[in-house]
Protein backbone atom coordinates (compact mmCIF):
# COMPACT_ATOMS: atom_id res chain seq x y z
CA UNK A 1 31.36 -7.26 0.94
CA UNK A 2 32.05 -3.79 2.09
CA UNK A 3 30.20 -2.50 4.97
CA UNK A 4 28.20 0.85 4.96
CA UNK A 5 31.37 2.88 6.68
CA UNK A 6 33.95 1.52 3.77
CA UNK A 7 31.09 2.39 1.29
CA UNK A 8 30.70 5.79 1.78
CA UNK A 9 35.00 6.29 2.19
CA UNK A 10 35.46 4.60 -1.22
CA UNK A 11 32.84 6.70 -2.76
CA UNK A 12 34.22 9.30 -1.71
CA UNK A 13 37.85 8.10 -3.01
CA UNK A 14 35.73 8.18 -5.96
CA UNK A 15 34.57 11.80 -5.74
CA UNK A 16 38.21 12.80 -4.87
CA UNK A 17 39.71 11.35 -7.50
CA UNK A 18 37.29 11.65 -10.32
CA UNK A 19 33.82 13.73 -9.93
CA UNK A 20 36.30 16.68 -8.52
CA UNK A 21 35.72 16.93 -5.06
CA UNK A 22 38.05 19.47 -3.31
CA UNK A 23 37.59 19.19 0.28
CA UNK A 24 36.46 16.65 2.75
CA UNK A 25 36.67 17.94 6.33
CA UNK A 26 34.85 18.01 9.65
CA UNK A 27 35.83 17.12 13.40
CA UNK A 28 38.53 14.97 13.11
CA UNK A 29 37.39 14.11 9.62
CA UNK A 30 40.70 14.16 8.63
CA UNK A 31 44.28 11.98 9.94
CA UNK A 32 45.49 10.14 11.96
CA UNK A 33 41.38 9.22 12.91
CA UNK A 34 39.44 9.58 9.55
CA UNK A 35 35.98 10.39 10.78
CA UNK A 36 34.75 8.80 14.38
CA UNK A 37 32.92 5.62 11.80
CA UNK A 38 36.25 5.46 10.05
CA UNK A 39 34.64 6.56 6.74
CA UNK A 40 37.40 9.33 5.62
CA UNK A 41 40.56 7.18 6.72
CA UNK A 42 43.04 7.54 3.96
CA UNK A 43 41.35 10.38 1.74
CA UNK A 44 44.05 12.90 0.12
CA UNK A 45 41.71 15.66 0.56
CA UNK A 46 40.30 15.38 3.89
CA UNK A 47 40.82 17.33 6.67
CA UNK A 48 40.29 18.40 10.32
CA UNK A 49 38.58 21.45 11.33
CA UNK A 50 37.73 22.82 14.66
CA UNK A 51 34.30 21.70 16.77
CA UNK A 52 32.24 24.66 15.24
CA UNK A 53 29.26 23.43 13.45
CA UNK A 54 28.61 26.73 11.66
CA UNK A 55 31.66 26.76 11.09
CA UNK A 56 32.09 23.96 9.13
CA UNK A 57 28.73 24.53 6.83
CA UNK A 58 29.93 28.27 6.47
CA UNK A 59 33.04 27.39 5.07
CA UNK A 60 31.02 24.56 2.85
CA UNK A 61 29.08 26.89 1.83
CA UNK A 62 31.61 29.82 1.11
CA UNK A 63 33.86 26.87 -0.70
CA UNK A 64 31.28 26.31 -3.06
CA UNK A 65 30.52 29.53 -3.51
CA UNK A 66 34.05 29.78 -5.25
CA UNK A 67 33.64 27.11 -7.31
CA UNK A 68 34.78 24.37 -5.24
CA UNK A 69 33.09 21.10 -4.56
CA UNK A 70 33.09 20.31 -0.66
CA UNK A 71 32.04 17.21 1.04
CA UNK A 72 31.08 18.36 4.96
CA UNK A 73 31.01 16.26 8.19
CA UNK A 74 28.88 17.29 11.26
CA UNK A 75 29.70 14.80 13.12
CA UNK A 76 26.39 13.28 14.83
CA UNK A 77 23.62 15.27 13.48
CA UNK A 78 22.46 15.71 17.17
CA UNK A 79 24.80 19.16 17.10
CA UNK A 80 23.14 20.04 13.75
CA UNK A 81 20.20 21.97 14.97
CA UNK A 82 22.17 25.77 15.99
CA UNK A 83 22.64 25.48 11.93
CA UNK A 84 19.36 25.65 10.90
CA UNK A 85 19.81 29.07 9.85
CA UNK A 86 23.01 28.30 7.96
CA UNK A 87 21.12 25.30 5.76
CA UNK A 88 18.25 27.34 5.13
CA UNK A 89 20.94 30.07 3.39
CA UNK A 90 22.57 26.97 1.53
CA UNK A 91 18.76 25.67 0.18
CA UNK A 92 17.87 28.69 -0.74
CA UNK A 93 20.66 30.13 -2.95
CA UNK A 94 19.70 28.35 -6.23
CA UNK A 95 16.24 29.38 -5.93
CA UNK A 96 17.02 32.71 -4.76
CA UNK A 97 19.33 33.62 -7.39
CA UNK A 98 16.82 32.28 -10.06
CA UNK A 99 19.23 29.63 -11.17
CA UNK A 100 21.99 31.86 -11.90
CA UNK A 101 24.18 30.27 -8.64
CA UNK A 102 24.60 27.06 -7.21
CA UNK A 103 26.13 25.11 -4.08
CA UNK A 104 27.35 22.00 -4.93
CA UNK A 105 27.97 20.88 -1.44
CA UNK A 106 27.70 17.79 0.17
CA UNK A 107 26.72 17.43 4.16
CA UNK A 108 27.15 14.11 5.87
CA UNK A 109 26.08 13.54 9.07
CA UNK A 110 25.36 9.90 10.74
CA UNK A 111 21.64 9.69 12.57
CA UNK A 112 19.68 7.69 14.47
CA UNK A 113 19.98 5.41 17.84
CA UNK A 114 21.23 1.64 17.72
CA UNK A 115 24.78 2.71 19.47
CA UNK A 116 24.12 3.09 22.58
CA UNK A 117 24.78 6.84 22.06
CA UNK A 118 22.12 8.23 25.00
CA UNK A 119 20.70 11.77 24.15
CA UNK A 120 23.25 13.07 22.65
CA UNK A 121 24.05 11.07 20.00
CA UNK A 122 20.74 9.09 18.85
CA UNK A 123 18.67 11.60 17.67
CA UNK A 124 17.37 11.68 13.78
CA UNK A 125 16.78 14.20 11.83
CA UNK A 126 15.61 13.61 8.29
CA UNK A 127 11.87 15.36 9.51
CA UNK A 128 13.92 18.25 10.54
CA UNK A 129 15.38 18.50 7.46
CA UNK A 130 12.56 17.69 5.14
CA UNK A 131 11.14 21.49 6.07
CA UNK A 132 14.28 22.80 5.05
CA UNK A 133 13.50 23.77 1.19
CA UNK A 134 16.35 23.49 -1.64
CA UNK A 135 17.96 20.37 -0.08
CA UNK A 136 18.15 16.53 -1.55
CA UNK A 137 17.93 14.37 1.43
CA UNK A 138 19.27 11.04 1.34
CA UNK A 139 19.39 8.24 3.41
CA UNK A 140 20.71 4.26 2.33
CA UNK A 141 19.82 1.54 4.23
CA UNK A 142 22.87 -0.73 2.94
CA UNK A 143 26.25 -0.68 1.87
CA UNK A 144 25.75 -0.32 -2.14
CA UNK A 145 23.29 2.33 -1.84
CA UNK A 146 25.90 4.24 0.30
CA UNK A 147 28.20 4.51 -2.55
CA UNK A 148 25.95 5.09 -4.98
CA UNK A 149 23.57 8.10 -3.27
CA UNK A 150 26.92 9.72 -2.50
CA UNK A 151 28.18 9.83 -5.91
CA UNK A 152 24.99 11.09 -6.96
CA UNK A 153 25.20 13.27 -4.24
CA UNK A 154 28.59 14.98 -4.94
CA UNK A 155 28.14 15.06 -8.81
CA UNK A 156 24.73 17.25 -8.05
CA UNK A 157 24.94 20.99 -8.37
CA UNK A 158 22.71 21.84 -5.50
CA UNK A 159 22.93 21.11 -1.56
CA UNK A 160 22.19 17.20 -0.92
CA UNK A 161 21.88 16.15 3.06
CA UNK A 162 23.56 12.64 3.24
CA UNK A 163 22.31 11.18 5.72
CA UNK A 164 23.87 8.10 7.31
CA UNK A 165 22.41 5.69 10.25
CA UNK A 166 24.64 5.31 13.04
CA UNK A 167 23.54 1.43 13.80
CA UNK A 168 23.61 0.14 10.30
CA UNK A 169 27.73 1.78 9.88
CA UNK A 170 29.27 -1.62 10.22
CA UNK A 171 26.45 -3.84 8.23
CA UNK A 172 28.30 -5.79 5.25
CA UNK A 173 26.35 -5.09 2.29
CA UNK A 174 24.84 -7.93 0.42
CA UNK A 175 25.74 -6.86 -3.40
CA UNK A 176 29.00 -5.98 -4.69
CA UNK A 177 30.27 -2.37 -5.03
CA UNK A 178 31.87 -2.31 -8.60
CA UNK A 179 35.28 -2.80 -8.45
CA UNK A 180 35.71 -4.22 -4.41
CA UNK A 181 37.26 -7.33 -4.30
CA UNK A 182 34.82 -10.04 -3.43
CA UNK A 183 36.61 -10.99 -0.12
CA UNK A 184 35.99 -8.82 2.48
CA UNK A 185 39.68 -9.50 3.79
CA UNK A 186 41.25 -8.22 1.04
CA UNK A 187 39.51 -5.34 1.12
CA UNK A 188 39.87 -4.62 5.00
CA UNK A 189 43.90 -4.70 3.89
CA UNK A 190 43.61 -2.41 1.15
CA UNK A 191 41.77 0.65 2.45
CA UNK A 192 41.17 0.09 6.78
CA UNK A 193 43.85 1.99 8.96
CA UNK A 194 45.89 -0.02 11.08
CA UNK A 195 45.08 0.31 14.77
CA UNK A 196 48.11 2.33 16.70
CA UNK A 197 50.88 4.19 14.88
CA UNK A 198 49.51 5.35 10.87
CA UNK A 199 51.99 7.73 10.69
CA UNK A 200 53.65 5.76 7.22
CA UNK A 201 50.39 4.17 6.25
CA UNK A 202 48.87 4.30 2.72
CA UNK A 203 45.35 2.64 1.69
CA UNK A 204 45.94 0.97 -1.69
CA UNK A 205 42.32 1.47 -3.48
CA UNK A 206 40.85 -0.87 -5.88
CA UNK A 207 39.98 0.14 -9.20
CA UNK A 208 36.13 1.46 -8.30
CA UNK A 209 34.01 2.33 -11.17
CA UNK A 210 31.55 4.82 -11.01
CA UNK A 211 27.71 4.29 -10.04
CA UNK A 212 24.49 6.42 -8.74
CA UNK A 213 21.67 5.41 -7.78
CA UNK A 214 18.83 8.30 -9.56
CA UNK A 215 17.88 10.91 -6.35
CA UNK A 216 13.57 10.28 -6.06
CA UNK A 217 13.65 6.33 -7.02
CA UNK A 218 12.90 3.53 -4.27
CA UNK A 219 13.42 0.16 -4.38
CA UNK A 220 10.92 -2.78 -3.49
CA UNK A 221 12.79 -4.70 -1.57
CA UNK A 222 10.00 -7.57 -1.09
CA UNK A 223 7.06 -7.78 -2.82
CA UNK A 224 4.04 -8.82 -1.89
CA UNK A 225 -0.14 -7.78 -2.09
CA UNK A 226 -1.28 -8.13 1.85
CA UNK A 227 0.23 -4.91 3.03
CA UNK A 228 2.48 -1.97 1.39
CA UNK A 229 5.58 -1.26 4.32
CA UNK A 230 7.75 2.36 3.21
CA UNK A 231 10.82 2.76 5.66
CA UNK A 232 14.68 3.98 5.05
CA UNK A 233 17.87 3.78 7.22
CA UNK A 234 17.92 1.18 9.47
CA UNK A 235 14.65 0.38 9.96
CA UNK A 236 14.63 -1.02 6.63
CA UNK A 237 16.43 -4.12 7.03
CA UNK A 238 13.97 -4.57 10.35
CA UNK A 239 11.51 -4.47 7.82
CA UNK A 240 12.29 -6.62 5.20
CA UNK A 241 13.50 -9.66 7.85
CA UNK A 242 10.14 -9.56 9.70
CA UNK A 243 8.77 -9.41 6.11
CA UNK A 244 10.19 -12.54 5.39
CA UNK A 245 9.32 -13.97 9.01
CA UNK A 246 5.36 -13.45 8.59
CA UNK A 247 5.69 -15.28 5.10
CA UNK A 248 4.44 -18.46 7.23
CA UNK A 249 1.54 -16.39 8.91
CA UNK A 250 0.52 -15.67 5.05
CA UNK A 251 1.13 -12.08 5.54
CA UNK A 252 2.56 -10.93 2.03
CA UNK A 253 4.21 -7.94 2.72
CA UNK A 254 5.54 -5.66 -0.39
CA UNK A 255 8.51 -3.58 1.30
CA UNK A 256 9.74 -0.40 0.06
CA UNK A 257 12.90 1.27 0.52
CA UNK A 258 12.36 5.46 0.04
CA UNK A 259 16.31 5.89 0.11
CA UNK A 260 15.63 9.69 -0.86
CA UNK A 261 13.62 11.87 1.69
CA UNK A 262 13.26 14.36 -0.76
CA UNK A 263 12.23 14.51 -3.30
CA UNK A 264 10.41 10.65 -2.90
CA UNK A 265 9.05 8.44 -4.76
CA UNK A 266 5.24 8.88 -4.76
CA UNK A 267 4.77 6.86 -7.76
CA UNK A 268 5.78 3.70 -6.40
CA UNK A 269 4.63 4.29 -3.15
CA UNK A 270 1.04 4.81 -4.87
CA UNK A 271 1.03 1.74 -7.01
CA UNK A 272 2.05 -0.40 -4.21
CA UNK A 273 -1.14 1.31 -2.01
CA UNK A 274 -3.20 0.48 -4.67
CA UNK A 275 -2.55 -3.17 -4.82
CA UNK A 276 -2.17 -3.27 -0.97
CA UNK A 277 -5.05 -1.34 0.29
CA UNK A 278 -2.43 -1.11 3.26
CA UNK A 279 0.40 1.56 4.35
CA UNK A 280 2.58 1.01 7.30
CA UNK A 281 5.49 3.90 7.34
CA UNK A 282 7.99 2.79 9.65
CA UNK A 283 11.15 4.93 11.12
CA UNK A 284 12.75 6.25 13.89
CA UNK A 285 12.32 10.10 14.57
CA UNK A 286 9.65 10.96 17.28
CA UNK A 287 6.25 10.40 16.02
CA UNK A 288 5.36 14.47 16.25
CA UNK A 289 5.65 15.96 13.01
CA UNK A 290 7.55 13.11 11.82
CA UNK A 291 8.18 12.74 7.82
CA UNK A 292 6.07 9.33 7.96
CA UNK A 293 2.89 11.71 8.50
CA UNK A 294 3.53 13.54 5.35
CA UNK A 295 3.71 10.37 3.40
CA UNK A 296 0.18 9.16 4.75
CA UNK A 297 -1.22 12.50 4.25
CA UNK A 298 -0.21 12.05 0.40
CA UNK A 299 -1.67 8.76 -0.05
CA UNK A 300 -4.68 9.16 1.80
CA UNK A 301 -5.04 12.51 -0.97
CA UNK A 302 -4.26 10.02 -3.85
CA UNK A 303 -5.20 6.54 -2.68
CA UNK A 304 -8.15 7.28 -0.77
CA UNK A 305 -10.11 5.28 -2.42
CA UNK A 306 -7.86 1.94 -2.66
CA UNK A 307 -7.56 2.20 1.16
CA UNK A 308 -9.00 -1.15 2.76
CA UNK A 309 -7.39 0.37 6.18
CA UNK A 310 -6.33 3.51 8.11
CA UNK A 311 -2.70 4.13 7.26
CA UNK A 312 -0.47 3.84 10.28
CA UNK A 313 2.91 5.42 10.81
CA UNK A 314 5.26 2.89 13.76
CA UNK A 315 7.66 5.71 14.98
CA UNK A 316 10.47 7.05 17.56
CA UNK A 317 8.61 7.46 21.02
CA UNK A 318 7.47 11.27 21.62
CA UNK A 319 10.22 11.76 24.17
CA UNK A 320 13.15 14.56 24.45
CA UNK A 321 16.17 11.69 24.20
CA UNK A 322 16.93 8.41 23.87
CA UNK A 323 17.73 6.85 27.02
CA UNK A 324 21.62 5.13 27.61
CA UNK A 325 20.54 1.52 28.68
CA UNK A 326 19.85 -0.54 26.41
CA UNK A 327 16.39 -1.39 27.46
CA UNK A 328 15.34 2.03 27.74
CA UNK A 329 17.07 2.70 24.00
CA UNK A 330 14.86 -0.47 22.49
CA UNK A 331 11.92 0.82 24.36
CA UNK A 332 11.96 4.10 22.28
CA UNK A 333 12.82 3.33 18.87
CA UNK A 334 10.71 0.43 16.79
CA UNK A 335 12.41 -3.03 16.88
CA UNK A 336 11.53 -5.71 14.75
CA UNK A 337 8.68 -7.58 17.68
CA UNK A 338 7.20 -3.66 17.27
CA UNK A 339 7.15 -4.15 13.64
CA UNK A 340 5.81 -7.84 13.16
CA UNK A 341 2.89 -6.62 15.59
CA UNK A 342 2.03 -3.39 13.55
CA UNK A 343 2.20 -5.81 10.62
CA UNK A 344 -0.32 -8.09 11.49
CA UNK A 345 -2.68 -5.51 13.29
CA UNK A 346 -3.04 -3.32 9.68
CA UNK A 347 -3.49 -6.89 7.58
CA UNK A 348 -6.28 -7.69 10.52
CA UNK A 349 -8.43 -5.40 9.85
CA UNK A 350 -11.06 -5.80 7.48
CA UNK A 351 -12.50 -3.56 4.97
């Protein structure tokens, strides 16, 4: 099985080759490197640009303009924020020009802690971004989903944010990508860079086929009736394995993966509060003005009534950074003991 990294690279082999993508590029996006997760290594359109974030969004954005379709790297989305301005320009276009232009651009940028990057490279970003109107926000939580939110993503006609979690870049997916090879040997042959000297090296490519997954639909990923759990990135996994843990505690858990920020999916959010009576958001971004907040304030507007319990939103710590040692770096992002303990707290309490 292909891991989230090889994922994205093949989709966007994909996009390259047929969904007419006409750049890829970023720091060091392009050879001998291929991106610092390895997921542009090999890509005949790729390409290295200087570290300017404006920069690279202005020329996205300018590409597009002209009729090309880019796919942008910032790097680690911690060096995203002196672009706000810039993506606020990009989201608005469509709207502004009432319909008559669009920017079919893609920006990818990994997020999140669970690499020991300190500071400056574990922040997320997908509340940020959800107050940025005109952009599709994205974020898988497995390898599959990768490939198929990014070709959704590149074959859009409008801005999407792709946004990719640092800690979950080397998880092997669990369903085959059409057209992989079912050994994950083969395929680390066929498309991974060999360490030291690339200078003559080709990827061969397998013979992908094309698949989305729809922008706005989530995916119950357990079911159950005790409690309703909405997460994304890589919390989710967290999620569904503690899930499966508190099985033997008779805590049913029904698990939801959003996979798109925005626009979400209310509805099945809403029918899985309404045979729940429970909502526990989970992610990582600091718990002030996080995204998870908006999603309670939704269903406590539409489910107010099938509530058998406060909503509750298990979040990043409200701290500037994300300390380098690893204790400090569990300490401020949920991890699973967090999760199993919110779990059982919400199903506790009694209407």
């Amino acid at each position: 099985m292909a891991n989230l990294a090889q994922a994205i690279r093949m989709a966007l082999h994909y996009g390259e080759t047929h969904l007419g993508v006409t750049d890829i590029f970023g720091q060091d996006v392009g050879a001998p490197l291929g991106g610092v997760f390895t997921c542009t290594q090999g890509l005949k359109t790729a390409w290295n640009t200087p570290l300017d974030e404006r920069g690279i969004i202005g020329t996205a954005l300018g590409i597009a303009y002209a009729g090309g379709k880019p796919v942008a790297e910032i790097q680690f989305c911690d060096y995203i924020y002196n672009c706000i301005d810039l993506l606020k320009l990009c989201g608005n276009a469509h709207w502004s020009s009432a319909g008559e232009y669009h920017v079919p651009m893609v920006l990818m940028t990994p997020v999140g802690a669970g690499i020991h990057g300190s500071m400056y490279h574990s922040h997320s970003f997908e509340s940020m971004a959800s107050h940025i109107q005109g952009w599709t926000i994205v974020m898988p939580s497995n390898a599959k989903d990768a490939y198929g939110l990014l070709l959704a993503a590149i074959a859009d006609p409008n801005p999407v944010l792709f946004l990719a979690p640092k800690g979950l870049m080397r998880a092997k997916g669990d369903e085959l990508i059409a057209g992989e090879p079912q050994d994950e040997r083969t395929l680390h042959a066929m498309i991974d860079a060999p360490v030291g000297d690339r200078a003559g090296w080709q990827p061969n490519w397998p013979d992908l086929q094309d698949y989305r997954v729809p922008f706005g639909q989530a995916k119950i990923c357990h079911s159950g009736s005790s409690l309703t759990v909405v997460s994304y990135g890589r919390q989710l996994p967290a999620c569904v394995a503690v899930a499966r843990e508190l099985e033997a505690e008779q805590i049913d858990a029904e698990v939801i993966d959003l996979r798109t920020i925005y626009p979400w999916d209310a509805a099945t959010v809403f029918a899985s509060v309404r045979k729940t009576g429970r909502l526990l958001v989970v992610n990582e971004d600091t718990e002030i003005t996080n995204f998870g907040e908006h999603l309670i304030r939704r269903v406590v507007d539409s489910c107010f009534y099938d509530l058998l319990a406060p909503p509750r939103m298990l979040a990043g710590l409200d701290v500037p950074g994300v300390g380098l040692a690893w204790g400090y770096e569990k300490h401020s992002v949920p991890q699973p003991d967090d999760i199993a303990a919110a779990m059982r707290q919400l199903v506790a309490i009694i209407a």
